[in-house]
N, C-alpha and C. Protein backbone atom coordinates (compact mmCIF):
# COMPACT_ATOMS: atom_id res chain seq x y z
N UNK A 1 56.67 -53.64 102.57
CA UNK A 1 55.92 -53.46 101.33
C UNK A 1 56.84 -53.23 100.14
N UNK A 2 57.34 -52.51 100.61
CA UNK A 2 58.70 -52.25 99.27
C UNK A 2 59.73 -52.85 99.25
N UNK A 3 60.05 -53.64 100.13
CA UNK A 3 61.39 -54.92 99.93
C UNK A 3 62.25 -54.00 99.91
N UNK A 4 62.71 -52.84 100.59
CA UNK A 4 63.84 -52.39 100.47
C UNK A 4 64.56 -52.69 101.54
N UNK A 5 66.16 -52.68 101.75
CA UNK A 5 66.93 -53.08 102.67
C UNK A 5 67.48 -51.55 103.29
N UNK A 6 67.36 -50.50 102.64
CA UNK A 6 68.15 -49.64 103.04
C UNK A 6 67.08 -48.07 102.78
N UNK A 7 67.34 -46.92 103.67
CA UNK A 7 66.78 -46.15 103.78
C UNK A 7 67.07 -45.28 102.73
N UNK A 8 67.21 -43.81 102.72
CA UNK A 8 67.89 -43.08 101.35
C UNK A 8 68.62 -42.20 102.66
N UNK A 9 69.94 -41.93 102.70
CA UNK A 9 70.68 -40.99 103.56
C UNK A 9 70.82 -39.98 103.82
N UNK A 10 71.96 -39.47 104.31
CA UNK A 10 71.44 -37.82 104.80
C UNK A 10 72.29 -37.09 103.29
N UNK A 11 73.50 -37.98 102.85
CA UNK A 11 74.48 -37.78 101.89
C UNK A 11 73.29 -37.22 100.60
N UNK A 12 72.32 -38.36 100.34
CA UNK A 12 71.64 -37.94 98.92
C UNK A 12 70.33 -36.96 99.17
N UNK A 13 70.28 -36.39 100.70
CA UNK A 13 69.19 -35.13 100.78
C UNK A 13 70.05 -33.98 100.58
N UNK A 14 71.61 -34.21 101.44
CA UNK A 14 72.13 -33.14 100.83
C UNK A 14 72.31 -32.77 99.27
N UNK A 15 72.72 -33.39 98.90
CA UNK A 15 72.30 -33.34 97.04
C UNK A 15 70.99 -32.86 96.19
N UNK A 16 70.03 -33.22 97.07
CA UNK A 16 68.51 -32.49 96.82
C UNK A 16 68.55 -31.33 97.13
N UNK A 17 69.16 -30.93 98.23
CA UNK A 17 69.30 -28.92 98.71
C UNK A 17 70.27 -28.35 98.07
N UNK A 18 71.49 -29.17 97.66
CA UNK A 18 72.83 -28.47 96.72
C UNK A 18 72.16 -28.80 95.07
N UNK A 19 71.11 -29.03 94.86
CA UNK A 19 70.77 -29.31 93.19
C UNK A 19 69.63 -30.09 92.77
N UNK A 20 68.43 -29.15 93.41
CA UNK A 20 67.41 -29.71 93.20
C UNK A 20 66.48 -29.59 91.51
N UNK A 21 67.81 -28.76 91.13
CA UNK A 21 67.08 -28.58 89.55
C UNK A 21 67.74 -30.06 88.87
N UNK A 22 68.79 -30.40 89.04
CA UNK A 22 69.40 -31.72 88.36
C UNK A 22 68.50 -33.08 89.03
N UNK A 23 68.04 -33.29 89.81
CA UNK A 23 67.31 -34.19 90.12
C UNK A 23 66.38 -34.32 89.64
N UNK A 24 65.48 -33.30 89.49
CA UNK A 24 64.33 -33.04 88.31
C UNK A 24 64.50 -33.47 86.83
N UNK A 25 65.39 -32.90 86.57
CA UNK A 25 66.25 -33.37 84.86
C UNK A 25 65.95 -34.82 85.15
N UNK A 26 67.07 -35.26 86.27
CA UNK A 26 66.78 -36.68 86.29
C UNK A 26 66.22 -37.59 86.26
N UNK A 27 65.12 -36.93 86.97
CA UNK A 27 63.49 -37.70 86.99
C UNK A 27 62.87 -37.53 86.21
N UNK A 28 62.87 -36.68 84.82
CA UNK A 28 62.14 -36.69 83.87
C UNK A 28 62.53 -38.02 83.21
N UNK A 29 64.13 -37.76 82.92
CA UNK A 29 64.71 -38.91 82.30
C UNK A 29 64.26 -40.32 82.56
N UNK A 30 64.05 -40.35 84.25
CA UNK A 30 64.01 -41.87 84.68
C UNK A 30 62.51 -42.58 84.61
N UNK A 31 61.77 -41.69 84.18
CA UNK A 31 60.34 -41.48 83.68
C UNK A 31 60.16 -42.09 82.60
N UNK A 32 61.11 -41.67 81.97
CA UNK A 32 60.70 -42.26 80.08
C UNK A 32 61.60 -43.69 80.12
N UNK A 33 62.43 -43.77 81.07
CA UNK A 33 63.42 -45.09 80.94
C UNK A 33 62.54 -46.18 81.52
N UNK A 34 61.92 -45.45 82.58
CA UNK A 34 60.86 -46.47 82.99
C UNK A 34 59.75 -46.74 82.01
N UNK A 35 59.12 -46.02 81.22
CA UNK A 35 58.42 -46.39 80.00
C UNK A 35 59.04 -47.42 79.01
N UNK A 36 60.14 -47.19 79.12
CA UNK A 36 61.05 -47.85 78.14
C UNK A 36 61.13 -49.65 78.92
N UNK A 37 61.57 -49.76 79.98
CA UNK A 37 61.63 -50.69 80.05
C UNK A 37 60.39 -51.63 80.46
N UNK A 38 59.37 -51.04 80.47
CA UNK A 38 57.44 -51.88 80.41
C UNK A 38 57.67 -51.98 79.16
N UNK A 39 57.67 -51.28 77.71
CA UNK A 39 57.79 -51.80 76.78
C UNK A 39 58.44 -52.58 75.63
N UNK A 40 60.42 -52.73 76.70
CA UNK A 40 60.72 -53.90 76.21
C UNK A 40 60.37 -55.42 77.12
N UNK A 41 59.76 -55.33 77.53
CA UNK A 41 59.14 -56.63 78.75
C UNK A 41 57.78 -56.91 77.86
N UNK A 42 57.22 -56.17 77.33
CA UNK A 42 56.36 -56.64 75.84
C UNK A 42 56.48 -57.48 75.00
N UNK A 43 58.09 -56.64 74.42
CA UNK A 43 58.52 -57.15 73.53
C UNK A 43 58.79 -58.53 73.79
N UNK A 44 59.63 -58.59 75.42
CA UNK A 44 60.12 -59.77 75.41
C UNK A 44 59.16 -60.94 75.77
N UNK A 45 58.06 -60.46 76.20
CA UNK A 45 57.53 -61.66 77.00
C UNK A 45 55.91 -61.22 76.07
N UNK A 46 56.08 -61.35 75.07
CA UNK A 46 54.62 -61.09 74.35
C UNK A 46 53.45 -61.96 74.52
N UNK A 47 53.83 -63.34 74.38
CA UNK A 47 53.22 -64.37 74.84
C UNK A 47 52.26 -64.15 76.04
N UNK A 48 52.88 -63.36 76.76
CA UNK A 48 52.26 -63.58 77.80
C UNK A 48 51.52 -62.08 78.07
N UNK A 49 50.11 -62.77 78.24
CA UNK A 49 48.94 -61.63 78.34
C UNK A 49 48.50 -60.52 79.25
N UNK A 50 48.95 -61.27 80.27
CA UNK A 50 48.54 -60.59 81.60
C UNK A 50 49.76 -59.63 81.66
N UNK A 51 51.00 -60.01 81.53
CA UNK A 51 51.97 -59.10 81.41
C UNK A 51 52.09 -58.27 80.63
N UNK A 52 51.43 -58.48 79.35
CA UNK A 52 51.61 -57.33 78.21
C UNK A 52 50.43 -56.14 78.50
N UNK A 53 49.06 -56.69 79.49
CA UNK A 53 48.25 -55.69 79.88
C UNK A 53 49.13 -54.64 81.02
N UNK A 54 49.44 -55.47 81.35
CA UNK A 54 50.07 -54.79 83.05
C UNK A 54 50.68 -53.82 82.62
N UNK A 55 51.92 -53.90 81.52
CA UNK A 55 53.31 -53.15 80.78
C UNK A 55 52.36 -52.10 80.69
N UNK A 56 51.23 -52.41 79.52
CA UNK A 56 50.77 -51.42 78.72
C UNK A 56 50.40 -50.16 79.37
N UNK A 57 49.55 -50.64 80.99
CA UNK A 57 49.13 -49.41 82.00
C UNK A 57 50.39 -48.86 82.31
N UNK A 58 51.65 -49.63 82.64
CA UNK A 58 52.89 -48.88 83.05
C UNK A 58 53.37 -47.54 82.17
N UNK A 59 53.06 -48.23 80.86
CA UNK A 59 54.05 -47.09 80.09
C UNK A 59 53.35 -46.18 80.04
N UNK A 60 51.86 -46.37 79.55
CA UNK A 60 51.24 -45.17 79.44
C UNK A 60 50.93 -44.07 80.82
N UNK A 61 50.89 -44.63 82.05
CA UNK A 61 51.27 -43.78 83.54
C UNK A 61 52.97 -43.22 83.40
N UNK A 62 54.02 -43.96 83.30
CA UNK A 62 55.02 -43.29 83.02
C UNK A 62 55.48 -42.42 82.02
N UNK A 63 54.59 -42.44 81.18
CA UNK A 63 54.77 -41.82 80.20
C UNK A 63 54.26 -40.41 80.19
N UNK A 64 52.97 -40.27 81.26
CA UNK A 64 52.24 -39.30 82.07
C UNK A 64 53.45 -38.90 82.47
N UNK A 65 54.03 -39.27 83.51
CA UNK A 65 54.77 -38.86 84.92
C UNK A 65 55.78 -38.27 84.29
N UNK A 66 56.05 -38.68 83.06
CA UNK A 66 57.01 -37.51 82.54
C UNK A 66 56.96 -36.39 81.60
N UNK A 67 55.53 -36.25 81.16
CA UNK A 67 55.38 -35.09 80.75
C UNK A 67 54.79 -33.80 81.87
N UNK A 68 54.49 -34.79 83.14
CA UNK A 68 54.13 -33.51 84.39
C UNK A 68 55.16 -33.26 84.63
N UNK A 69 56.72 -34.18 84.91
CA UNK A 69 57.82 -33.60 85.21
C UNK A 69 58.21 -32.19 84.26
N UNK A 70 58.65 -33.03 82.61
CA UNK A 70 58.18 -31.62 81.85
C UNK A 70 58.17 -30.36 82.09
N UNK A 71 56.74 -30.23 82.33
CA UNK A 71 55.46 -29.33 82.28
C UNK A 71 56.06 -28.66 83.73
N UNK A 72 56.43 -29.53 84.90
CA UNK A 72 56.92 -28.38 86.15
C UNK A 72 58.49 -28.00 85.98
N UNK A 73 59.28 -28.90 85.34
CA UNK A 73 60.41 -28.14 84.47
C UNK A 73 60.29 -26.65 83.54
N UNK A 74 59.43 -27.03 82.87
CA UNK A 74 58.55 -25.74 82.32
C UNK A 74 58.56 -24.49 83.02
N UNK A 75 57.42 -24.52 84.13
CA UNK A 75 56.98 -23.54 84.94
C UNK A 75 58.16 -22.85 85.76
N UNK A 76 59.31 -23.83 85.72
CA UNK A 76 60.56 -24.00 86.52
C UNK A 76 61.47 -22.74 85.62
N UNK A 77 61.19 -22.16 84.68
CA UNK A 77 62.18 -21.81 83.88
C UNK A 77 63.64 -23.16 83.16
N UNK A 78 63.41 -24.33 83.62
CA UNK A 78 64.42 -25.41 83.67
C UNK A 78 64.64 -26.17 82.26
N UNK A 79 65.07 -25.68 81.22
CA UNK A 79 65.18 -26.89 80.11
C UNK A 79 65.42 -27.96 80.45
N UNK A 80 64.90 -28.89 79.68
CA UNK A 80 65.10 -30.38 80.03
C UNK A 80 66.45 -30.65 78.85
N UNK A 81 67.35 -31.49 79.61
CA UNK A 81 68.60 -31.16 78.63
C UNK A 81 68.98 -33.18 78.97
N UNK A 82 69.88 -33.42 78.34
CA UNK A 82 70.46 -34.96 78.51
C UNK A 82 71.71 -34.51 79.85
N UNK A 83 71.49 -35.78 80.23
CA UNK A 83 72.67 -35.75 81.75
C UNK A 83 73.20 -37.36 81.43
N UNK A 84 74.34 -37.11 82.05
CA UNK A 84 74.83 -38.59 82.10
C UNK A 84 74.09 -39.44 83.26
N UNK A 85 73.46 -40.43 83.36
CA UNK A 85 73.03 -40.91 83.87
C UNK A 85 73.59 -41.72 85.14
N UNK A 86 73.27 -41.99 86.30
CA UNK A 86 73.46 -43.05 87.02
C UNK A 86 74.03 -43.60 87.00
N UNK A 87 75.06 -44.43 87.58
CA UNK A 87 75.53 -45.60 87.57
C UNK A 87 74.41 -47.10 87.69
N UNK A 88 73.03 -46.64 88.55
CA UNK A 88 72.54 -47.19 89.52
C UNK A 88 71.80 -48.65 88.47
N UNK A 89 71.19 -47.83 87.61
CA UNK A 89 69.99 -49.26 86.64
C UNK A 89 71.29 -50.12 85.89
N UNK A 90 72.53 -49.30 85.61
CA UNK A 90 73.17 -50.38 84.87
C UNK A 90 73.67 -51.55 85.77
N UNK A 91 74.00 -50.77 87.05
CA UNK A 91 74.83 -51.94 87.71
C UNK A 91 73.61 -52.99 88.66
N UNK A 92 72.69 -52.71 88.58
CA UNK A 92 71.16 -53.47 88.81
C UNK A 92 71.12 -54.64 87.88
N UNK A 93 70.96 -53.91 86.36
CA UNK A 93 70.75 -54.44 84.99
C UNK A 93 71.41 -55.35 84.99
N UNK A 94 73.45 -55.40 85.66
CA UNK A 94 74.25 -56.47 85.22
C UNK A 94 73.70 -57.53 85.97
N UNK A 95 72.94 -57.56 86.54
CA UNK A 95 72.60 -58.63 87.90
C UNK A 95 71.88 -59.87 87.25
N UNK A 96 71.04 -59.53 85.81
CA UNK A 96 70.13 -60.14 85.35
C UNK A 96 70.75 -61.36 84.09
N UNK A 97 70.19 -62.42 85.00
CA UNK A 97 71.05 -63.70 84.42
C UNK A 97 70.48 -64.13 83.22
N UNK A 98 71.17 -64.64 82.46
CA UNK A 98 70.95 -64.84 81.09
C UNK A 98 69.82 -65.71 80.41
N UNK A 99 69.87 -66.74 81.32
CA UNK A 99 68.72 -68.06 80.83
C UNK A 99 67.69 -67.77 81.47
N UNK A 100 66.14 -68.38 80.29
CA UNK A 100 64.92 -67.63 81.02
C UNK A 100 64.74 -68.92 81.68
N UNK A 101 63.81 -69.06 82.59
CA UNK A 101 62.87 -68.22 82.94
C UNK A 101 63.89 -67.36 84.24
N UNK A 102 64.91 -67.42 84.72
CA UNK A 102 65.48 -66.94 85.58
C UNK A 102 65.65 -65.11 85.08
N UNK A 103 66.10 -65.08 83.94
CA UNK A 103 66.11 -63.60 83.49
C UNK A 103 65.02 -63.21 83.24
N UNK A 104 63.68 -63.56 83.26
CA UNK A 104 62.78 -63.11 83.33
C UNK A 104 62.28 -61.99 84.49
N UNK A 105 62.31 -63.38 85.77
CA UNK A 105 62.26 -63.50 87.00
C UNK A 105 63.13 -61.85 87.27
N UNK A 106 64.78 -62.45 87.18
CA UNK A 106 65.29 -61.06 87.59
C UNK A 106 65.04 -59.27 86.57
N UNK A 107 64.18 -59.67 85.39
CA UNK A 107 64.05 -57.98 84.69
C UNK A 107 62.82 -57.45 85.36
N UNK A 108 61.83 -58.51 85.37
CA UNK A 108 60.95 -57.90 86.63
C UNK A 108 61.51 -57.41 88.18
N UNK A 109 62.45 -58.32 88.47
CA UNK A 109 62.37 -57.76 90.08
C UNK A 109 63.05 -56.72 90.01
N UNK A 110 64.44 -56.47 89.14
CA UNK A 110 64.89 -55.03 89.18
C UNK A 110 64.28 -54.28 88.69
N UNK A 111 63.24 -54.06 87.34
CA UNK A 111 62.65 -53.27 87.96
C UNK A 111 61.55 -52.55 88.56
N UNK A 112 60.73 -53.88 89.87
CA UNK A 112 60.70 -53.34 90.69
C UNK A 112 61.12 -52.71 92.12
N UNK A 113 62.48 -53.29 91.85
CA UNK A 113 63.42 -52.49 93.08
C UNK A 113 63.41 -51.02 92.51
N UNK A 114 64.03 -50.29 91.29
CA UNK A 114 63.97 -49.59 91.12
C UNK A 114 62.60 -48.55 91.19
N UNK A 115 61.53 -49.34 90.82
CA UNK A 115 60.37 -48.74 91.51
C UNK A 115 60.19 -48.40 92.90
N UNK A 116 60.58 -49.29 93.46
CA UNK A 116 60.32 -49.28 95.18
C UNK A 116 61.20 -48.17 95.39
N UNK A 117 62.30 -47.92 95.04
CA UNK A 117 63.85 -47.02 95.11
C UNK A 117 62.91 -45.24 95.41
N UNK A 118 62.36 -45.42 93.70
CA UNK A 118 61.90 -44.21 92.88
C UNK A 118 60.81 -43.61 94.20
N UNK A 119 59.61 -44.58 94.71
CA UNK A 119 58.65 -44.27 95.41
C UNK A 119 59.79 -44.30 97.07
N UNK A 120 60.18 -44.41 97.26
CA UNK A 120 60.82 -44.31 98.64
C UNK A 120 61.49 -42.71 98.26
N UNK A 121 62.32 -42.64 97.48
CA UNK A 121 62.66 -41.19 97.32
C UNK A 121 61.74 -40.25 96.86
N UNK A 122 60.34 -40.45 96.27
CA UNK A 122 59.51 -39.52 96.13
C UNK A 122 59.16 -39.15 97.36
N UNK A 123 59.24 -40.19 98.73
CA UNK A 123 58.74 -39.88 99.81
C UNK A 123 59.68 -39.00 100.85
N UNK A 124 60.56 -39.18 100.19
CA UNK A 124 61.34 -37.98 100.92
C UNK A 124 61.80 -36.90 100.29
N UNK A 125 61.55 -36.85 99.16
CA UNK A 125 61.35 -35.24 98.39
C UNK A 125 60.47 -34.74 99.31
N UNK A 126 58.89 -35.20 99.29
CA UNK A 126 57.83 -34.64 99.48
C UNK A 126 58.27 -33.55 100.96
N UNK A 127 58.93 -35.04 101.59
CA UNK A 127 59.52 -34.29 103.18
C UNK A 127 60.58 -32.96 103.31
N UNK A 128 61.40 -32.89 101.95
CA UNK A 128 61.96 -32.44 102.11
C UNK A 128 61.98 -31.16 101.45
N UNK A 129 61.47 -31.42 100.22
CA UNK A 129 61.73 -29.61 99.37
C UNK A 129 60.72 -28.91 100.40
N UNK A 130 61.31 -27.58 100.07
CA UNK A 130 60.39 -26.47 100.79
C UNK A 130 58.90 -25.50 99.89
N UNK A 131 59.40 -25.88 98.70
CA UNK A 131 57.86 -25.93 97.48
C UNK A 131 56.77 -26.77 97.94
N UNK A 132 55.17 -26.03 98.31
CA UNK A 132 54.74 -26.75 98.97
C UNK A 132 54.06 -27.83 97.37
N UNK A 133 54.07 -27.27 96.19
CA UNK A 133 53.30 -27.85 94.99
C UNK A 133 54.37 -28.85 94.69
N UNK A 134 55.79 -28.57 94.77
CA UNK A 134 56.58 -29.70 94.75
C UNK A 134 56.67 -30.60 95.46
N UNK A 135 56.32 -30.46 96.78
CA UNK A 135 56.13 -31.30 98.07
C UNK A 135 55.09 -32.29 97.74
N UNK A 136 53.86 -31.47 96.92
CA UNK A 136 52.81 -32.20 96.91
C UNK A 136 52.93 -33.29 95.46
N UNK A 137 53.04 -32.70 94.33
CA UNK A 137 53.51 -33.47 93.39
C UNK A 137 54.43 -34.27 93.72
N UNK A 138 55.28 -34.58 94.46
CA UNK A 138 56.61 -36.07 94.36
C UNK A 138 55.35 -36.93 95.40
N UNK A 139 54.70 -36.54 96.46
CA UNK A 139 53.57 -37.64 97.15
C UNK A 139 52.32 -37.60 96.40
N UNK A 140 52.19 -37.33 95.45
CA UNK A 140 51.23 -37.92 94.50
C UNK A 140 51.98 -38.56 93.70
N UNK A 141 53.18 -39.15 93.29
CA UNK A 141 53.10 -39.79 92.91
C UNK A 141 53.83 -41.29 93.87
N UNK A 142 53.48 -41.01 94.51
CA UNK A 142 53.87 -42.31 95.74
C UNK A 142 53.41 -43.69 95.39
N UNK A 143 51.93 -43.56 95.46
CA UNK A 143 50.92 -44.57 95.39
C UNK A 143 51.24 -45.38 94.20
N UNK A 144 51.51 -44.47 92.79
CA UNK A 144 51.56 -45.36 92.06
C UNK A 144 52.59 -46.33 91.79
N UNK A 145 54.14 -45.37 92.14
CA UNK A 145 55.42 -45.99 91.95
C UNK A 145 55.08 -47.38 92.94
N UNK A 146 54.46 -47.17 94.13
CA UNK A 146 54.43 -48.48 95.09
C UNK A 146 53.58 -49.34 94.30
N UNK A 147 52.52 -49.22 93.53
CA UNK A 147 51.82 -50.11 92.75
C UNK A 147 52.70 -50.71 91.59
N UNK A 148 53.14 -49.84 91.34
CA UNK A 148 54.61 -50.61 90.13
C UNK A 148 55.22 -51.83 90.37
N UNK A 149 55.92 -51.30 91.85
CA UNK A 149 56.75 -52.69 92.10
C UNK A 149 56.07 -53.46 92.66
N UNK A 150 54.78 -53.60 93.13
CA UNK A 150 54.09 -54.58 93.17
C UNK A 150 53.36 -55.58 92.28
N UNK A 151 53.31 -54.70 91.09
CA UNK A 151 53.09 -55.22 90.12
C UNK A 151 54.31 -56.11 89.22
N UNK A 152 55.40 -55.68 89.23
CA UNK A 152 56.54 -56.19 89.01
C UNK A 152 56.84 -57.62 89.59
N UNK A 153 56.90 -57.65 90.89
CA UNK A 153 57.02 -58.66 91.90
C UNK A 153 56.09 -59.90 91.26
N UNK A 154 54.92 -59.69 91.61
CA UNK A 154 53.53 -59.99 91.15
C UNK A 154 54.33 -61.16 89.96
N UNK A 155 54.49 -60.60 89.13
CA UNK A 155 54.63 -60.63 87.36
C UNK A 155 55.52 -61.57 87.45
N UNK A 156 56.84 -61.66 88.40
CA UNK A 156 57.89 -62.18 88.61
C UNK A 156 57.29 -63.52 88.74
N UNK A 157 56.29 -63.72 89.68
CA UNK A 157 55.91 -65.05 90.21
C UNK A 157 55.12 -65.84 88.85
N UNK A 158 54.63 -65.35 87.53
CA UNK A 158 54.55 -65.90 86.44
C UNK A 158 55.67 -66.96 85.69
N UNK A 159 56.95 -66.69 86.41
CA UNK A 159 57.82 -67.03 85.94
C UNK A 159 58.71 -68.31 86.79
N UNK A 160 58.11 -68.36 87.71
CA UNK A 160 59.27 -68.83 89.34
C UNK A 160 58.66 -69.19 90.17
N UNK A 161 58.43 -70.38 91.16
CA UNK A 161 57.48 -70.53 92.14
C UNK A 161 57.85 -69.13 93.17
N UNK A 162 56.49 -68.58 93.92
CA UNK A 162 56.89 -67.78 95.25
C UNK A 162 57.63 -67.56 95.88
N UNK A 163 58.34 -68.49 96.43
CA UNK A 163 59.58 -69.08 97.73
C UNK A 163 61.05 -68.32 96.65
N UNK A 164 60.95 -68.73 95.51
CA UNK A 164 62.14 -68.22 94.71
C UNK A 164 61.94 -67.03 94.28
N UNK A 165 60.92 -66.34 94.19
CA UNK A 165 61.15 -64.87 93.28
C UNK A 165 61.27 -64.55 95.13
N UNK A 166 60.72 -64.66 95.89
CA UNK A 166 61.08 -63.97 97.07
C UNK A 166 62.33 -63.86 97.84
N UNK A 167 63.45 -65.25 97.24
CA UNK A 167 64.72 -65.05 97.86
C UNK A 167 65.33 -64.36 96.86
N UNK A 168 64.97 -64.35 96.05
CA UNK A 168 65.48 -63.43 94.78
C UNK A 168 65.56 -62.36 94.60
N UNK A 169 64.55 -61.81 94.96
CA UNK A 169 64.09 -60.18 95.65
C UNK A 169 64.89 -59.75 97.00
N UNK A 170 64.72 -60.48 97.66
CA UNK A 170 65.55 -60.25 99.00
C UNK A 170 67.41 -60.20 99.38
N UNK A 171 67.59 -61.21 97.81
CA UNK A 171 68.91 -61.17 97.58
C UNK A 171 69.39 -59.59 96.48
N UNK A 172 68.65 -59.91 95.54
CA UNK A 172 68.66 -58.23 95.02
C UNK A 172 68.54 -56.98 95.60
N UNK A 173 67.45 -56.96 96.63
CA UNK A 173 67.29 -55.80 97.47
C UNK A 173 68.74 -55.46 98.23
N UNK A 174 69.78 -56.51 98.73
CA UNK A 174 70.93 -56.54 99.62
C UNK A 174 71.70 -55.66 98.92
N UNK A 175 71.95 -56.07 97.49
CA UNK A 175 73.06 -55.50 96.59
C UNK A 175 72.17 -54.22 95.86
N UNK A 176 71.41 -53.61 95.69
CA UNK A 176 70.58 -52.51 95.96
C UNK A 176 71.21 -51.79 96.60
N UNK A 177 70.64 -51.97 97.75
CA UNK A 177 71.21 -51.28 98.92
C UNK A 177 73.15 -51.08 98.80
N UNK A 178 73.68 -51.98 99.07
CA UNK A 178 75.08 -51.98 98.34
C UNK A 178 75.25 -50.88 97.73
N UNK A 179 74.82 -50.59 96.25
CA UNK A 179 74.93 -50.03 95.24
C UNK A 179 74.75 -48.16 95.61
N UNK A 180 73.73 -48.17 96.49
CA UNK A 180 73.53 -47.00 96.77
C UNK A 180 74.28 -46.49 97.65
N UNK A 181 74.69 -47.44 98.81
CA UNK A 181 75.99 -47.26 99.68
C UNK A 181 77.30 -46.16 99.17
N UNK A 182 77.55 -46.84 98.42
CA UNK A 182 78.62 -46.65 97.45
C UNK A 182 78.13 -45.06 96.96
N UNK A 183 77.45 -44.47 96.83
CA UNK A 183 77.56 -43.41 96.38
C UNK A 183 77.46 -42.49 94.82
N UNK A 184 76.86 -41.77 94.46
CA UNK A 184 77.86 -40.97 93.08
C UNK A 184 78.02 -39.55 93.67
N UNK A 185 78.56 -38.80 93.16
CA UNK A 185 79.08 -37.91 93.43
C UNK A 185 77.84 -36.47 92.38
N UNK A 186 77.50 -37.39 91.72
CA UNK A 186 76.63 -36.44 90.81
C UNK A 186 75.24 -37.01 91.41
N UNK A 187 74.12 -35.38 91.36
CA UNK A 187 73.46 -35.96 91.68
C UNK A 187 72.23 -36.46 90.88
N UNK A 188 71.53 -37.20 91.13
CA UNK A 188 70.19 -38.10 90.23
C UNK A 188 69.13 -38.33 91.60
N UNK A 189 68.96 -39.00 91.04
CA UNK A 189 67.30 -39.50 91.38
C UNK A 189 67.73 -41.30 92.41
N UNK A 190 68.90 -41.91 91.80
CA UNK A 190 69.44 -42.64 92.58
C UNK A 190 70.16 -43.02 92.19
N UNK A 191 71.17 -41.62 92.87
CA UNK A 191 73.09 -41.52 93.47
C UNK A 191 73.19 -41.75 94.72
């Protein structure tokens, strides 16, 4: 369902128990970036209708998802402060080839890999913090992150017959996986 190639490891749960307040930071952040990028896929692909509806539900749900992050930052005693970010969306981002309809094709599929990423690690927060309201908040939001990249995918095929956004996806998902291999040393949401 999620086209992912690779699981999330034991390396980035330890990082959730050594710094589960910076992951939070992180996920607020990756909340609004994800808003951010439904509404340059607007910009870019205005023309097109069905996609500019789709964006529009995205941003305004992500745009949700990060004022509940917020709001349990809040309750957290936790200011929300700027962090250096990831390595992970830029080196995704470089993947995306220049001429459309192919760069189309690939700004949708990354990001719904990164969706699929986001909802695979909400699913093992849920498993893993020992907060049972935190447990429960990262699997509420499961359902939707998995509707994201389905929707993404989806969107992709506006652009590309089937057979190609799917080796496309499957070739992205490889170097995905790759990417996370590799590691950061700081932790995020996907180091």
């Amino acid at each position: 369902m999620l086209h992912l190639k690779s699981e999330t490891d034991e390396r980035w749960l330890r990082q959730v128990d050594e710094s589960l307040e910076l992951i939070l930071i992180d996920h607020a952040h990756c909340e609004k970036k994800a808003a951010g990028t439904a509404l340059n896929l607007i910009f870019a692909y205005v023309e097109n209708q069905n996609l500019c509806r789709e964006m529009t539900e995205i941003v305004n749900e992500e745009l949700e998802h990060f004022h509940m992050v917020v709001e349990l930052l809040e309750k957290r005693g936790t200011p929300l402060r700027r962090l250096k970010p990831s390595a992970y969306g830029r080196k995704l981002n470089d993947l995306v080839r220049k001429q459309e309809p192919q760069r189309a094709v690939d700004r949708l599929l990354v990001a719904g890999l990164i969706e699929a990423r986001s909802c695979e690690r909400f699913q093992a927060l849920a498993k893993r913090v020992r907060e049972p309201e935190l447990a429960e908040f990262y699997q509420s939001l499961f359902e939707s992150e998995a509707r994201h990249h389905t929707t993404y995918t989806r969107l992709a095929k506006d652009f590309a017959p089937d057979a190609e956004v799917m080796a496309r996806l499957d070739e992205l998902a490889g170097i995905e996986a790759q990417i996370l291999a590799e590691g950061e040393s700081a932790p995020r949401m996907h180091s």
